[in-house]
N, C-alpha and C. Protein backbone atom coordinates (compact mmCIF):
# COMPACT_ATOMS: atom_id res chain seq x y z
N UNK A 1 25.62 15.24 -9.82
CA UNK A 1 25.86 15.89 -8.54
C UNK A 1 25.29 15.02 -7.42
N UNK A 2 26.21 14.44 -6.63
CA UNK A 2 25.78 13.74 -5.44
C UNK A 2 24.79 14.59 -4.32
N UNK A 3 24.02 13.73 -3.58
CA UNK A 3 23.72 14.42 -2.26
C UNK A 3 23.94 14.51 -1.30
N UNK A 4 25.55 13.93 -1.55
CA UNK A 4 26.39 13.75 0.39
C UNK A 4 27.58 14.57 -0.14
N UNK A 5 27.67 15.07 -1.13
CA UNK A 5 28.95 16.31 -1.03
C UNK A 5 28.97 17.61 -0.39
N UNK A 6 27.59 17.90 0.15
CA UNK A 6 27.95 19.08 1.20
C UNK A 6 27.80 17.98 2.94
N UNK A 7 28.20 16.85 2.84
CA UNK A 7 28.22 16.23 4.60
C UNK A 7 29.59 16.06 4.42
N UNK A 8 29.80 15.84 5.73
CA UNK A 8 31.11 14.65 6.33
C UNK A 8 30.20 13.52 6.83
N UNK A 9 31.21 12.40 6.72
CA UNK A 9 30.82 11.06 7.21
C UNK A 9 31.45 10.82 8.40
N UNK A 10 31.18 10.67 9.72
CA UNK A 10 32.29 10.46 10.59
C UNK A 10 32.13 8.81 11.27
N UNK A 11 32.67 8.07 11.19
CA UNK A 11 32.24 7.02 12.28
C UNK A 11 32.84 7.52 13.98
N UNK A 12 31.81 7.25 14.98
CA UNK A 12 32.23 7.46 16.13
C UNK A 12 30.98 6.59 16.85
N UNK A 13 32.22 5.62 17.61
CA UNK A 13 31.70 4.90 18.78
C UNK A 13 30.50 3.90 18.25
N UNK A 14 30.97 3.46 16.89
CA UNK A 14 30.14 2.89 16.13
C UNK A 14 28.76 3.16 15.18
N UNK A 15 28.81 4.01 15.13
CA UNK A 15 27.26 5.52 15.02
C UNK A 15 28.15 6.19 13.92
N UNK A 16 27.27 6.06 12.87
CA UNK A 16 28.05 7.24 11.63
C UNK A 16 27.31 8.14 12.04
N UNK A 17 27.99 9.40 12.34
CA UNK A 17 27.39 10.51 11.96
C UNK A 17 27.22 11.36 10.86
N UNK A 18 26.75 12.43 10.74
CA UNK A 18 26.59 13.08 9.64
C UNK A 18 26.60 14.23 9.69
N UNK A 19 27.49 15.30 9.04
CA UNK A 19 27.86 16.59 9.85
C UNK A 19 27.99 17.39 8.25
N UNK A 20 27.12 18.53 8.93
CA UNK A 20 27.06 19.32 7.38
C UNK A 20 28.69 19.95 7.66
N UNK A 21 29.26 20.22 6.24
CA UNK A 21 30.39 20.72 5.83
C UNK A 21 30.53 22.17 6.29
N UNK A 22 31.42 22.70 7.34
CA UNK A 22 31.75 24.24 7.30
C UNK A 22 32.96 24.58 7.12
N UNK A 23 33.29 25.64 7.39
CA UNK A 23 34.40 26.10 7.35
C UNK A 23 35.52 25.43 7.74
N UNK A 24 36.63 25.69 6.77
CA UNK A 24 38.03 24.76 7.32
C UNK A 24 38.12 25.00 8.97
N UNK A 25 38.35 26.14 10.04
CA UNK A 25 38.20 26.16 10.96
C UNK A 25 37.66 25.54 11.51
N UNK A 26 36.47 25.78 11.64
CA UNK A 26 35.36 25.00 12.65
C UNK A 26 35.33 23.51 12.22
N UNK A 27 35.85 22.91 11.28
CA UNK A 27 35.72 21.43 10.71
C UNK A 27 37.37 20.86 11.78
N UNK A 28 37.94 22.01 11.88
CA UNK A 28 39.53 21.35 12.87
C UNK A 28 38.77 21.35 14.09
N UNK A 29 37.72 21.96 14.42
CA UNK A 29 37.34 22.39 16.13
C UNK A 29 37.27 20.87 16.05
N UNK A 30 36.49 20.80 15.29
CA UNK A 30 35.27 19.49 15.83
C UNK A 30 35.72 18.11 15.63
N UNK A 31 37.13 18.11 14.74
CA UNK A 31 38.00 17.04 14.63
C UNK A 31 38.05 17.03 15.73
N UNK A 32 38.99 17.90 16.07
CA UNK A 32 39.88 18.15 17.43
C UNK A 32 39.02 17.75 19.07
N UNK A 33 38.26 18.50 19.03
CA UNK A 33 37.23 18.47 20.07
C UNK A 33 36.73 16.41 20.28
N UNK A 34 36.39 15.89 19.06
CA UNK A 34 36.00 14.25 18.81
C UNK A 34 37.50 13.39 18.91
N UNK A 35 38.65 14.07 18.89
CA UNK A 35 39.86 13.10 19.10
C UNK A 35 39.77 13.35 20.60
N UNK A 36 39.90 14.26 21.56
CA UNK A 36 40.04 14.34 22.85
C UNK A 36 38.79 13.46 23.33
N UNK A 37 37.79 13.46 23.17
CA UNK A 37 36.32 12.71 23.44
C UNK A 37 36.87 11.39 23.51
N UNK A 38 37.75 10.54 22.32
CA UNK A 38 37.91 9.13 22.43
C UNK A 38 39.07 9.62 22.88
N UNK A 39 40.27 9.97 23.02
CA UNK A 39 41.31 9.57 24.13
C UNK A 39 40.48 9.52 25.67
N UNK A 40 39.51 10.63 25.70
CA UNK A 40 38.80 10.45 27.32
C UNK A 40 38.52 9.09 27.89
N UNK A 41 37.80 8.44 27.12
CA UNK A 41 37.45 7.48 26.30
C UNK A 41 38.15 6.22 27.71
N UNK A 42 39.51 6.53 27.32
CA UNK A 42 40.50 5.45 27.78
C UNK A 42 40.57 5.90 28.88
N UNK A 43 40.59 7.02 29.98
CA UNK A 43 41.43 7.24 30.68
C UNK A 43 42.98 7.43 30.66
N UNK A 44 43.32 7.85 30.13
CA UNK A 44 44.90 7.87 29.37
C UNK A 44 45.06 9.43 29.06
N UNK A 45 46.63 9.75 29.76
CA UNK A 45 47.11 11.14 29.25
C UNK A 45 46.95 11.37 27.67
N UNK A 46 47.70 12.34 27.30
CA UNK A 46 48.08 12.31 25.96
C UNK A 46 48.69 11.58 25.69
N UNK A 47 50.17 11.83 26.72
CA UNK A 47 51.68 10.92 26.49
C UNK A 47 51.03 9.52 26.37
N UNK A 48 50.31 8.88 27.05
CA UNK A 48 50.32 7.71 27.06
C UNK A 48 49.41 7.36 26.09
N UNK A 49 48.13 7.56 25.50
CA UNK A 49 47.55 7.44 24.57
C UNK A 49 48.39 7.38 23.28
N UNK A 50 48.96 8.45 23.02
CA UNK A 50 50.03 8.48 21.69
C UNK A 50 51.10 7.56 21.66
N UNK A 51 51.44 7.05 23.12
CA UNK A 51 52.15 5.90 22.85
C UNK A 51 51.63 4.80 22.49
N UNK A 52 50.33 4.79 23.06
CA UNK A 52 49.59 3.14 23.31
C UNK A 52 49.20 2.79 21.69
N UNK A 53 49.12 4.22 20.62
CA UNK A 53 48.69 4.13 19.47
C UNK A 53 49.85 3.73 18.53
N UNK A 54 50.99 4.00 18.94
CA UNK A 54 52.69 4.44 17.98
C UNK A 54 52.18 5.81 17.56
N UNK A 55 51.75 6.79 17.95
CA UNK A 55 51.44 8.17 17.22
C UNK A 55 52.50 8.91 18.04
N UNK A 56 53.34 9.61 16.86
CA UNK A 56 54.26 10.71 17.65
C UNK A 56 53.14 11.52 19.00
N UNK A 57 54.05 11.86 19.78
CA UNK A 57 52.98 13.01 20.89
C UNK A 57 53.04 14.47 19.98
N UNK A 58 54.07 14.92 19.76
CA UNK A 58 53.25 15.97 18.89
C UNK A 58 52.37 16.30 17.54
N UNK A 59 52.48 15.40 16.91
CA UNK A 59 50.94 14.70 16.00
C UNK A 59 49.74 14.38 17.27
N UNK A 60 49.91 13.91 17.97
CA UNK A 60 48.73 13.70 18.81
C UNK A 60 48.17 15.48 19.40
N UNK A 61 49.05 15.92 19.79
CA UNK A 61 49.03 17.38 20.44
C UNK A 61 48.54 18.61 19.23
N UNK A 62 49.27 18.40 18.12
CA UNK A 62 48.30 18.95 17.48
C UNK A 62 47.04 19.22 16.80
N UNK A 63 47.18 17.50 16.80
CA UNK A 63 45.42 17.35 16.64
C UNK A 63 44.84 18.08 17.89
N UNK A 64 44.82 17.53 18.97
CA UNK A 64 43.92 18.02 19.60
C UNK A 64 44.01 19.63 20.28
N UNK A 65 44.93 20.18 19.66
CA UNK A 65 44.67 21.73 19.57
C UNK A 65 44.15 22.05 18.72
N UNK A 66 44.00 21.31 17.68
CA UNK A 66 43.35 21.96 16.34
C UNK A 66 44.37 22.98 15.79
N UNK A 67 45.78 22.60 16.01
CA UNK A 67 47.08 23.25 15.00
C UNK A 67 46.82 22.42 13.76
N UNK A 68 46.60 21.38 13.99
CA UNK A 68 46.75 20.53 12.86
C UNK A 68 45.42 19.39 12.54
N UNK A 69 44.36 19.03 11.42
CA UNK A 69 43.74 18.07 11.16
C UNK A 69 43.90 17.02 11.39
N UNK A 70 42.81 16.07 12.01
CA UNK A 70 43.37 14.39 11.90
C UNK A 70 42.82 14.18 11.25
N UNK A 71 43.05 13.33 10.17
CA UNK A 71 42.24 12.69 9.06
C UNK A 71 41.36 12.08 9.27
N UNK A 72 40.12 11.72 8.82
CA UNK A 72 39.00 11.32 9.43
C UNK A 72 38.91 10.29 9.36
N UNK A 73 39.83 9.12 8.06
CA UNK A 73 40.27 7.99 8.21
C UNK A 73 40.93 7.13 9.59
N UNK A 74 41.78 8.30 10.29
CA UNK A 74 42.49 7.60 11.20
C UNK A 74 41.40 8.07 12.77
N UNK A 75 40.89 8.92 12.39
CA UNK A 75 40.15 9.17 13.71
C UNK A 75 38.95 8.03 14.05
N UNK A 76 38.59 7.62 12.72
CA UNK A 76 37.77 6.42 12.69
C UNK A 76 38.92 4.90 12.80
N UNK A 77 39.75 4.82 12.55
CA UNK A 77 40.73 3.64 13.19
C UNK A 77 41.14 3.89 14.80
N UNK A 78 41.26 5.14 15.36
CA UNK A 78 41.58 5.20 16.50
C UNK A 78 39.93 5.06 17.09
N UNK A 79 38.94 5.29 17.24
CA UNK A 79 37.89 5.23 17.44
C UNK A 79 37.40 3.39 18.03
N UNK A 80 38.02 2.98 16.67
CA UNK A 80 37.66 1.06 16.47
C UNK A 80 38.27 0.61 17.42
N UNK A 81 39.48 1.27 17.27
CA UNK A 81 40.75 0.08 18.51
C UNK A 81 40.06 0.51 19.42
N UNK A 82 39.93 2.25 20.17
CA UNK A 82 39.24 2.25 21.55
C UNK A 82 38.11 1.62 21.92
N UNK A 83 36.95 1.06 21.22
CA UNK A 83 35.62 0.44 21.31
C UNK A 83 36.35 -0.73 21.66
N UNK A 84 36.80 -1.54 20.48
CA UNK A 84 37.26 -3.10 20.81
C UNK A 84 38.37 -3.21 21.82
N UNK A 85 38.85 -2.52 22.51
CA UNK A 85 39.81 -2.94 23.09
C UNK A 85 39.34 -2.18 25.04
N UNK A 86 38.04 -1.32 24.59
CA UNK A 86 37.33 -1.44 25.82
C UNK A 86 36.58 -2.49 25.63
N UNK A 87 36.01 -2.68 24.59
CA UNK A 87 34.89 -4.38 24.78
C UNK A 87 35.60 -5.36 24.88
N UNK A 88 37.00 -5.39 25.28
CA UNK A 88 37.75 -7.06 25.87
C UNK A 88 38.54 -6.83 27.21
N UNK A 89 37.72 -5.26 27.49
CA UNK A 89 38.30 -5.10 28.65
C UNK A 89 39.60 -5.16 29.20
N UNK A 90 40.38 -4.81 27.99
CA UNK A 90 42.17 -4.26 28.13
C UNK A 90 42.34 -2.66 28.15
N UNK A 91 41.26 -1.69 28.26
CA UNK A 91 41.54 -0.30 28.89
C UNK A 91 40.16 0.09 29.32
């Protein structure tokens, strides 16, 4: 029995965090709530964020209603591009 199966691992803004496991609900809030944080991030609508990524806009829209999960894989790839691509000062 491991001792990181009741966490999540999240990378954000380079900083793993570490987030005890709750409820399917409240685990979409806080997706949801940390995808809007890095689109803020950019300055960028939705529309234009979801373009700047190739992400359909309504995959983007439901993430951040929390209709739908973003995988925590891609929230940590969208995360990387926004860091490196504010640290070369292209958004």
């Amino acid at each position: 029995m491991s001792n990181f199966e009741n966490y999540d691992f999240i990378l954000h803004d380079g900083v793993v965090i570490e987030n005890e496991k709750a409820d399917k609900e409240g685990r979409k809030k806080r997706m949801s709530a940390m995808c809007v944080k890095v689109r803020e991030q950019t300055n960028m609508n939705r529309k234009e964020f979801a373009e700047w990524l190739g992400i359909p806009y309504r995959t983007m829209q439901d993430w951040e209603r929390g209709v739908s999960e973003v995988p925590d894989y891609v929230l940590n790839l969208i995360a990387y591009k926004v860091k490196n691509e504010k640290e070369k000062g292209n958004i």
